[in-house]
Protein backbone atom coordinates (compact mmCIF):
# COMPACT_ATOMS: atom_id res chain seq x y z
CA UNK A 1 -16.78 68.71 98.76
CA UNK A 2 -14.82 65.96 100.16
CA UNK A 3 -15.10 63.97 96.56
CA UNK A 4 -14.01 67.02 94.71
CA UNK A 5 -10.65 67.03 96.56
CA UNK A 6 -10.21 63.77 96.60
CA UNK A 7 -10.38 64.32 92.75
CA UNK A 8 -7.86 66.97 92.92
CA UNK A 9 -5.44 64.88 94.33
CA UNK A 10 -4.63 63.04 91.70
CA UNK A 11 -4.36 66.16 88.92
CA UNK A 12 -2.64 67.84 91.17
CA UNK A 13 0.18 65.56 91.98
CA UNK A 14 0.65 64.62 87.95
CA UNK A 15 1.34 68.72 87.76
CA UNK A 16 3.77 68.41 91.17
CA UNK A 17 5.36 65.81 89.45
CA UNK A 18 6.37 67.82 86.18
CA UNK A 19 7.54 71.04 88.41
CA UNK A 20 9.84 68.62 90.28
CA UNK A 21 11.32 67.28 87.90
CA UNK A 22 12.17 70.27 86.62
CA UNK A 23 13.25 71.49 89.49
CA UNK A 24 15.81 68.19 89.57
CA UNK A 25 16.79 68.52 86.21
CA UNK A 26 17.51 72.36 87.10
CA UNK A 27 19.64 71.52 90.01
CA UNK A 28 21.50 68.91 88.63
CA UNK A 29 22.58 71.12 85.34
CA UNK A 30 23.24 74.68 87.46
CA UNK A 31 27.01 73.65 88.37
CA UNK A 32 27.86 72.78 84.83
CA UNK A 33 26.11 76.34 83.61
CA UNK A 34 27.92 78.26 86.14
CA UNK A 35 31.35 76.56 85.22
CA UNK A 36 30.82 77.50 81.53
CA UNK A 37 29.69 80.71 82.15
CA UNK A 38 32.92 81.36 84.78
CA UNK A 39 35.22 79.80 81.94
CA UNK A 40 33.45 81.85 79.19
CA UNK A 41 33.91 85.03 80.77
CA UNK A 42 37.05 84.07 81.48
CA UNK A 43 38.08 83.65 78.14
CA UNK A 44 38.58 86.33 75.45
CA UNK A 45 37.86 85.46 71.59
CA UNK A 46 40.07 87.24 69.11
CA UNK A 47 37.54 89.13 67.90
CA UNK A 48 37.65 90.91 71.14
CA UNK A 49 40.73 91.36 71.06
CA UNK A 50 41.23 93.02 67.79
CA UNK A 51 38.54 95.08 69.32
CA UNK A 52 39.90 96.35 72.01
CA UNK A 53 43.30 97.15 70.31
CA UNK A 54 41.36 98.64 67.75
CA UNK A 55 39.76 101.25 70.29
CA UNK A 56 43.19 101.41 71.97
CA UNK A 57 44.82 102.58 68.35
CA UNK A 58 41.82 104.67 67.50
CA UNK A 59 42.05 106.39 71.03
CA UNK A 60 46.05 107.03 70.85
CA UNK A 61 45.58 108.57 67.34
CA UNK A 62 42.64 110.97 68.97
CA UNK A 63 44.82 111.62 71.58
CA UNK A 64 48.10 112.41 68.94
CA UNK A 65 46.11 114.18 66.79
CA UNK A 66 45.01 116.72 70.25
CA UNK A 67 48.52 116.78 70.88
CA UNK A 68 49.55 118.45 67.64
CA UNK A 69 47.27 120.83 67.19
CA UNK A 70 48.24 122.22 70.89
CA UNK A 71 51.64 121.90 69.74
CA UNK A 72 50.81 124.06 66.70
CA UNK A 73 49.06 126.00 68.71
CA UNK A 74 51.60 126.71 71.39
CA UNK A 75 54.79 127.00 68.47
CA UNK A 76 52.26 129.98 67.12
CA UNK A 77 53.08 131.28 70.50
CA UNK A 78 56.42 130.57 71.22
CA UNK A 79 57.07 132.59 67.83
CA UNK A 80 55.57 135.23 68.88
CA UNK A 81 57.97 135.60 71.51
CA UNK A 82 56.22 133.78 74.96
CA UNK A 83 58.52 131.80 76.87
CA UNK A 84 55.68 129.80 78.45
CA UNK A 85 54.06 129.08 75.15
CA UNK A 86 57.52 127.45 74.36
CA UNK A 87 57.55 125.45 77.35
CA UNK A 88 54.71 124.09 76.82
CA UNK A 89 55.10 123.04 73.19
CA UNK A 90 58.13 121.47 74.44
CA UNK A 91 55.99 119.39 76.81
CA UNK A 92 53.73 118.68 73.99
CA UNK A 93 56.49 117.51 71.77
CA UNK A 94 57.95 114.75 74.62
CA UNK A 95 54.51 113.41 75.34
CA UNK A 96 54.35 113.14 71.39
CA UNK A 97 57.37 111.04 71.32
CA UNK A 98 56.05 109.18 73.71
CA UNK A 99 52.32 108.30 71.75
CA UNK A 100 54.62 107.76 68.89
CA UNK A 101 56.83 104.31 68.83
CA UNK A 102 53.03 102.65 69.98
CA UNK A 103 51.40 103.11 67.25
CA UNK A 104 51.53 100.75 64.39
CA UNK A 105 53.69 102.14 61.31
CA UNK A 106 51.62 102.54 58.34
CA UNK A 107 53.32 101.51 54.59
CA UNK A 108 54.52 104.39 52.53
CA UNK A 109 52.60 104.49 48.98
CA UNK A 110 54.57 105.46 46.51
């Protein structure tokens, strides 16, 4: 019993040895990870970018698009004589303006 251990010992410590150095090699590299990582999420690429103002002009064109068919909607109601149904298109029509000057001017085909 005593032979096998002292048989161990050896095999053992060559297996210590590789998990330790790991372990320093681990250590030593983690502040240099974490700094990349912090400056890489930091940092945005220009795909992302173009991404996100792509979803932004995609989301204000949803949202102009809602707008006009309430404002068609409420004019259809306002013509038909209700005051509040012109108010409200009137509301419509100045967030509209609003939406408006953001959005990117498309070229006229002619």
């Amino acid at each position: 019993m005593r032979r096998r251990s002292i048989l161990l010992i050896p095999i053992a410590s060559l297996m210590l040895s590789g998990c330790l150095a790991r372990t320093v090699v681990d250590v030593a590299t983690l502040p240099v990870r974490a700094a990349s990582k912090g400056v890489d999420m930091m940092t945005t690429s220009q795909s992302e970018r173009d991404e996100k103002r792509g979803r932004e002009l995609r989301e204000q064109e949803e949202r102009l698009g809602k707008l006009e068919r309430q404002y068609d909607n409420a004019m259809d109601d306002c013509e038909d004589g209700s005051r509040r149904a012109c108010n409200r298109a009137q509301n419509l029509y100045a967030e509209m303006q609003q939406i408006i000057p953001t959005l990117p001017r498309t070229p006229h085909t002619y």
